[in-house]
Protein backbone atom coordinates (compact mmCIF):
# COMPACT_ATOMS: atom_id res chain seq x y z
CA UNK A 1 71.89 27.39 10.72
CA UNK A 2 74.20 25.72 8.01
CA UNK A 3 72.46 23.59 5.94
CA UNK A 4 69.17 24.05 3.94
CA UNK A 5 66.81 22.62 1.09
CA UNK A 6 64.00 23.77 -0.72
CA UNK A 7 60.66 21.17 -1.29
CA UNK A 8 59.23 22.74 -4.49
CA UNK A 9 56.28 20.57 -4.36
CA UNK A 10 55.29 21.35 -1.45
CA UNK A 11 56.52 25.24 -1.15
CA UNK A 12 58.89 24.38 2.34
CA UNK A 13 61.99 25.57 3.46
CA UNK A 14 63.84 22.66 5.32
CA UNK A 15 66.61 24.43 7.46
CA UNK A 16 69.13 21.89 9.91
CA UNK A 17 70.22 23.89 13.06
CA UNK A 18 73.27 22.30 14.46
CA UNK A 19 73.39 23.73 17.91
CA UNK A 20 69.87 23.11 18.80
CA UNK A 21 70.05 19.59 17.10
CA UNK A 22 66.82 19.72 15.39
CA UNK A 23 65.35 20.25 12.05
CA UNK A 24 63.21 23.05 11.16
CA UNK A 25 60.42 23.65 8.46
CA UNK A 26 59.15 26.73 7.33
CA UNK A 27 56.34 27.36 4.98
CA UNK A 28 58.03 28.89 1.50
CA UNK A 29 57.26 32.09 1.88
CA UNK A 30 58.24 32.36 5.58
CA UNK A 31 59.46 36.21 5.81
CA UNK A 32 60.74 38.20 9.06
CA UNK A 33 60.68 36.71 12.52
CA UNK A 34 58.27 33.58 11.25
CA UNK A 35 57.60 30.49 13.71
CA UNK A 36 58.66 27.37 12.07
CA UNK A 37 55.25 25.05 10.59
CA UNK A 38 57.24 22.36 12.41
CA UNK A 39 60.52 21.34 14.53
CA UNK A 40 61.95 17.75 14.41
CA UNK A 41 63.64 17.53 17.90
CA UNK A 42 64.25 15.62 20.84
CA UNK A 43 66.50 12.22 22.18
CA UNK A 44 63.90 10.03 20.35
CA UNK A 45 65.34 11.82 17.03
CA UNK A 46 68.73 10.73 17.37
CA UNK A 47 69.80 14.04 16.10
CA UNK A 48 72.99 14.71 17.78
CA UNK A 49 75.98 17.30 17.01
CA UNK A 50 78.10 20.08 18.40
CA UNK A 51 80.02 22.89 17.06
CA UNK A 52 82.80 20.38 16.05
CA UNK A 53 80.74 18.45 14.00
CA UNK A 54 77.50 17.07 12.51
CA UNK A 55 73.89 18.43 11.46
CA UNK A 56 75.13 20.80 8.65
CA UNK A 57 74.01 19.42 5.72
CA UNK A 58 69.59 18.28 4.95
CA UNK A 59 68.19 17.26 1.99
CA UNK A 60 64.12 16.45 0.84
CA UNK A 61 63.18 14.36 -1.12
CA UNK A 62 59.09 15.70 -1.97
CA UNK A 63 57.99 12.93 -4.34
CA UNK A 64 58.60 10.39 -1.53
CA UNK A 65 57.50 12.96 1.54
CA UNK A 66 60.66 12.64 3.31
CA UNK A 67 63.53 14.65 5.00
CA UNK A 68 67.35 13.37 4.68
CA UNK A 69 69.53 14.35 7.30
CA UNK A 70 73.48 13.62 7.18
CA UNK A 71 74.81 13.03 11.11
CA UNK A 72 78.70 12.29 11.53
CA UNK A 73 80.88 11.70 14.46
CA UNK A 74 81.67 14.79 15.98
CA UNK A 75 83.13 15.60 19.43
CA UNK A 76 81.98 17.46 22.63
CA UNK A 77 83.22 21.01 23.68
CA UNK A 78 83.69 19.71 27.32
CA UNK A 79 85.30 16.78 27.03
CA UNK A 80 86.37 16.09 23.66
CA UNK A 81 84.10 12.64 23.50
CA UNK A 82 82.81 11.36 20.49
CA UNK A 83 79.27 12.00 20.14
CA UNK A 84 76.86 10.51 16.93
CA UNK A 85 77.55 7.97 14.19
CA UNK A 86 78.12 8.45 10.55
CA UNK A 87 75.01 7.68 8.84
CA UNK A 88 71.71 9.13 7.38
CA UNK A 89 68.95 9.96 9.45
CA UNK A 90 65.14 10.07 7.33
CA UNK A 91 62.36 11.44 8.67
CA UNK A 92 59.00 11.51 7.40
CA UNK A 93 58.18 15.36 5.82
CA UNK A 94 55.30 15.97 8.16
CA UNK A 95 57.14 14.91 11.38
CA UNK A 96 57.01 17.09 14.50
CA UNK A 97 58.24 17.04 17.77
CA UNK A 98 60.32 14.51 19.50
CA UNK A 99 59.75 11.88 16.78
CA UNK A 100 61.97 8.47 15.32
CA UNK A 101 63.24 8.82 12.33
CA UNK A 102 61.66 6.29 10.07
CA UNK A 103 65.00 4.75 9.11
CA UNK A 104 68.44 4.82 9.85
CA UNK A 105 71.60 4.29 7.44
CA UNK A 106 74.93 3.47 8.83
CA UNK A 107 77.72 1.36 9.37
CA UNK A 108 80.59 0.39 8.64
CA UNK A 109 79.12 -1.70 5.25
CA UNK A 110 77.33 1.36 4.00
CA UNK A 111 81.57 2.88 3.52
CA UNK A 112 79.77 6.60 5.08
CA UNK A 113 82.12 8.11 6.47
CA UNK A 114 81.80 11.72 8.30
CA UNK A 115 78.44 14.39 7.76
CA UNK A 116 78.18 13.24 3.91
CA UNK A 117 75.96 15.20 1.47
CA UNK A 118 73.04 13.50 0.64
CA UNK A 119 70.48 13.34 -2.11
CA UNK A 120 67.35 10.94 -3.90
CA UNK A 121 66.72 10.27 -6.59
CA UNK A 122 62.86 9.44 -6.76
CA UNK A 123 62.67 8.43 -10.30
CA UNK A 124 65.60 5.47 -10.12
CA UNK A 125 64.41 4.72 -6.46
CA UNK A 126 68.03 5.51 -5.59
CA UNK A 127 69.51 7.37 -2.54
CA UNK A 128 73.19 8.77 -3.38
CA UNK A 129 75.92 9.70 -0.67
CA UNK A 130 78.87 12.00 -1.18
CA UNK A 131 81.48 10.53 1.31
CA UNK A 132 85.38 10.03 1.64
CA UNK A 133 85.99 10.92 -2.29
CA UNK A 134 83.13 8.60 -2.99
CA UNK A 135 79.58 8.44 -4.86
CA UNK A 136 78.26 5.93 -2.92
CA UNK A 137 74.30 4.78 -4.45
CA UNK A 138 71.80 3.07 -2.31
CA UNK A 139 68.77 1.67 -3.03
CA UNK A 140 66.53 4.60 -1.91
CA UNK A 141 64.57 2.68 1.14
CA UNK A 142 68.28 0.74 2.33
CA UNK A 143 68.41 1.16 5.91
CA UNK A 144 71.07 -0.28 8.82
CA UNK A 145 74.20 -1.75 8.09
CA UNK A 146 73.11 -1.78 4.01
CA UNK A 147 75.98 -2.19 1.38
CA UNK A 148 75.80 0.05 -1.17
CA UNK A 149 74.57 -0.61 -4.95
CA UNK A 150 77.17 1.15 -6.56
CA UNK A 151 80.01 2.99 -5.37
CA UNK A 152 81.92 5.49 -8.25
CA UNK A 153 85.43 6.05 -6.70
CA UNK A 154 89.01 6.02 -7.86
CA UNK A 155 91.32 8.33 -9.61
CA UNK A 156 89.73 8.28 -13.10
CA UNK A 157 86.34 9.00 -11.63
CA UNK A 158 88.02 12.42 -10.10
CA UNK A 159 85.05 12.00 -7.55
CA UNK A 160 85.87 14.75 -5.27
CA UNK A 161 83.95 15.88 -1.76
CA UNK A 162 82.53 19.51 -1.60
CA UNK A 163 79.78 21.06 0.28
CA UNK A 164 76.90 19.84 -1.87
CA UNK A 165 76.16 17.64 -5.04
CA UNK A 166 72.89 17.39 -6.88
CA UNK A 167 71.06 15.10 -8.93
CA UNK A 168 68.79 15.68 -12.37
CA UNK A 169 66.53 12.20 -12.10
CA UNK A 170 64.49 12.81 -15.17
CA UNK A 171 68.35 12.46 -17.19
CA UNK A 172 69.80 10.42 -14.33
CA UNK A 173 72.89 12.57 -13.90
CA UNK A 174 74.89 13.11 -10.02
CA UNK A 175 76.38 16.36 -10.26
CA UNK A 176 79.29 16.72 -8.26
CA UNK A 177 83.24 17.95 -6.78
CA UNK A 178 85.38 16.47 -9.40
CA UNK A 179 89.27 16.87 -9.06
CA UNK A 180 91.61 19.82 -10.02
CA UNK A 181 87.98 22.36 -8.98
CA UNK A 182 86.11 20.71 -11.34
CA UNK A 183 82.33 20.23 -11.36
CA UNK A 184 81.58 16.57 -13.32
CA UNK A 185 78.20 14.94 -14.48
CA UNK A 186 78.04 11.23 -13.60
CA UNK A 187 75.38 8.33 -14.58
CA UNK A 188 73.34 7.08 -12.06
CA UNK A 189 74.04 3.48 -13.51
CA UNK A 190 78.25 4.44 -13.20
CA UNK A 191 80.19 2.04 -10.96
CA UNK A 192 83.99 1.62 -10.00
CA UNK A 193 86.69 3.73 -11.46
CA UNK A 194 84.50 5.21 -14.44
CA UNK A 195 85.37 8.57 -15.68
CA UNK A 196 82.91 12.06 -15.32
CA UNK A 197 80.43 11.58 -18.55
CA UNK A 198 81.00 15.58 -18.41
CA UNK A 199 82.86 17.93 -17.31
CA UNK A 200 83.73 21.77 -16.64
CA UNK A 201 87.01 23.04 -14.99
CA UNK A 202 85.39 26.02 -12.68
CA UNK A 203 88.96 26.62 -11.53
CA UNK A 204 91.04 26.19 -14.09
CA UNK A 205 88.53 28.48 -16.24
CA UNK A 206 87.35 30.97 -12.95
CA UNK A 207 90.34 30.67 -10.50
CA UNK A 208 87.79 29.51 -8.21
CA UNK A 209 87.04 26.81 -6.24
CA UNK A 210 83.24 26.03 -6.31
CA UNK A 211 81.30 24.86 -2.57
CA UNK A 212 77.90 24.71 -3.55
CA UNK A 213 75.85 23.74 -6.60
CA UNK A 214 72.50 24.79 -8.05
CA UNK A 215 70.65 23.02 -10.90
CA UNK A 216 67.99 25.69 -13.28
CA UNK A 217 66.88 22.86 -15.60
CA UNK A 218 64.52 26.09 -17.29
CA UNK A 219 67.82 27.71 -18.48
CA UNK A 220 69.85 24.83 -18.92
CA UNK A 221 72.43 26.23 -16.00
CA UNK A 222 74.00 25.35 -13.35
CA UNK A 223 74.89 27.61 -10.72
CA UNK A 224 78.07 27.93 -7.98
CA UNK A 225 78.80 29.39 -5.11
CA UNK A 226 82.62 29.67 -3.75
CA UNK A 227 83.97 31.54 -1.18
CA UNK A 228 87.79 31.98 -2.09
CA UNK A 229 88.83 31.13 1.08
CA UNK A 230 91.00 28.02 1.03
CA UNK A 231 92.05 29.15 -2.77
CA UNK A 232 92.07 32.94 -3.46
CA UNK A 233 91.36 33.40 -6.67
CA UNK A 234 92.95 36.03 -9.12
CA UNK A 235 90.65 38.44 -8.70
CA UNK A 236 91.25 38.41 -5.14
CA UNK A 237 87.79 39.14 -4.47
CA UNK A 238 86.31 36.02 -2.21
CA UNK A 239 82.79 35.45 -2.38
CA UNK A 240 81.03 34.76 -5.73
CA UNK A 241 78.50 32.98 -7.62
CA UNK A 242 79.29 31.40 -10.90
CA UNK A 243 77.20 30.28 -13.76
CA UNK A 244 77.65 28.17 -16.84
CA UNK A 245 75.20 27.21 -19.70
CA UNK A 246 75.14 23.52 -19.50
CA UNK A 247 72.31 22.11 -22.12
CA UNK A 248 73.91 18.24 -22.60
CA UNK A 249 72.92 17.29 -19.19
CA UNK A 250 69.43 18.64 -19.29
């Protein structure tokens, strides 16, 4: 299991299992050796991946009852074939079984390229991709071959690709991989080469590169995970989780 998300609303634990090509749910307070509530899986859910890629990212969006899954071209262990398409896969929050996702985003219009973190944002109706060293924001319901609305790219926008990337919809801020380890705030109404509206250097300031991000809107903090692996830091110590008091963007 790589990828997870957390539906607060709801109290669920949305978990993508990339060797098993599914999607499962667990109620929040799953503990121990706990069943799944539900399993999205089967050839009707076009969820395909193998060890080489795809299925390691989800995302929920609760206000809109759906489930966001990221599938990318990957290839097979036997025979090195390309398997899957780059694209977004949503499925309702309550499906089960062998079920259709309700809509499909993908092409070569949409610019996704690869298993690119996604995220909604329910209160601009706005679905935002992290792909290729781009922001790339959809209208939330696009579907198919869709352009997208916006795209934030280029080397003043520092847009960089990392594990995960968040968005705060009540201030309409994408928080994101910015360049030189950074972690930058963008507007959900940016476009084109527009610089970070904030920013913090995590490595310059930590030594560390971060991978994952964390929003606690209640403390006005973000938090990080990194690793250390591709960058050792200073300390030489590897794994780590970071946090910085952030107030402007909340």
């Amino acid at each position: 299991m790589h990828g997870f998300a957390y539906d607060e609303i709801h109290d669920e634990i949305v978990v993508s299992s990339p060797l098993t090509q599914g999607i499962l749910i667990f109620r929040g307070g799953a503990n121990g050796e706990e069943a799944p509530v539900r399993i999205i899986q089967g050839p009707h859910t076009q969820i395909l991946g193998t060890a080489e890629g795809g299925n390691d990212k989800v995302s929920v969006d609760p206000v809109n009852n759906e489930i966001l899954l990221p599938v990318g071209t990957g290839t097979s262990r036997e025979n090195r074939t390309p398997v899957a398409e780059n694209g977004i896969l949503v499925f309702a929050r309550q499906a089960n079984g062998d079920v259709a996702p309700k809509r499909m985003l993908g092409g070569p219009d949409t610019q996704i390229r690869g298993v690119s973190a996604v995220a909604a944002d329910p209160v601009h109706d706005r679905l935002i991709v992290n792909s290729g060293g781009a922001l790339l924001i959809f209208a939330r319901t696009a579907s198919g071959n869709a352009k997208p609305l916006a795209v934030i790219q280029g080397p003043k926008s520092g847009v960089a690709n990392i594990s995960s990337f968040q968005v705060y919809p009540p201030k309409g801020w994408i928080i994101g991989g910015g360049s030189e380890g950074s972690i930058c705030a963008w507007s959900i109404d940016d476009n084109g080469d527009v610089p970070p509206r904030w920013r913090i250097p995590v490595q310059k300031l930590t030594g560390y590169v971060a991978s994952g991000i964390a929003l606690d809107p209640i403390h006005k903090e973000i938090i990080l995970s990194a690793a250390g692996q591709r960058i050792r830091p200073p300390s030489g110590i590897m794994n780590t989780v970071i946090t910085f008091s952030w107030p402007e963007i909340f």
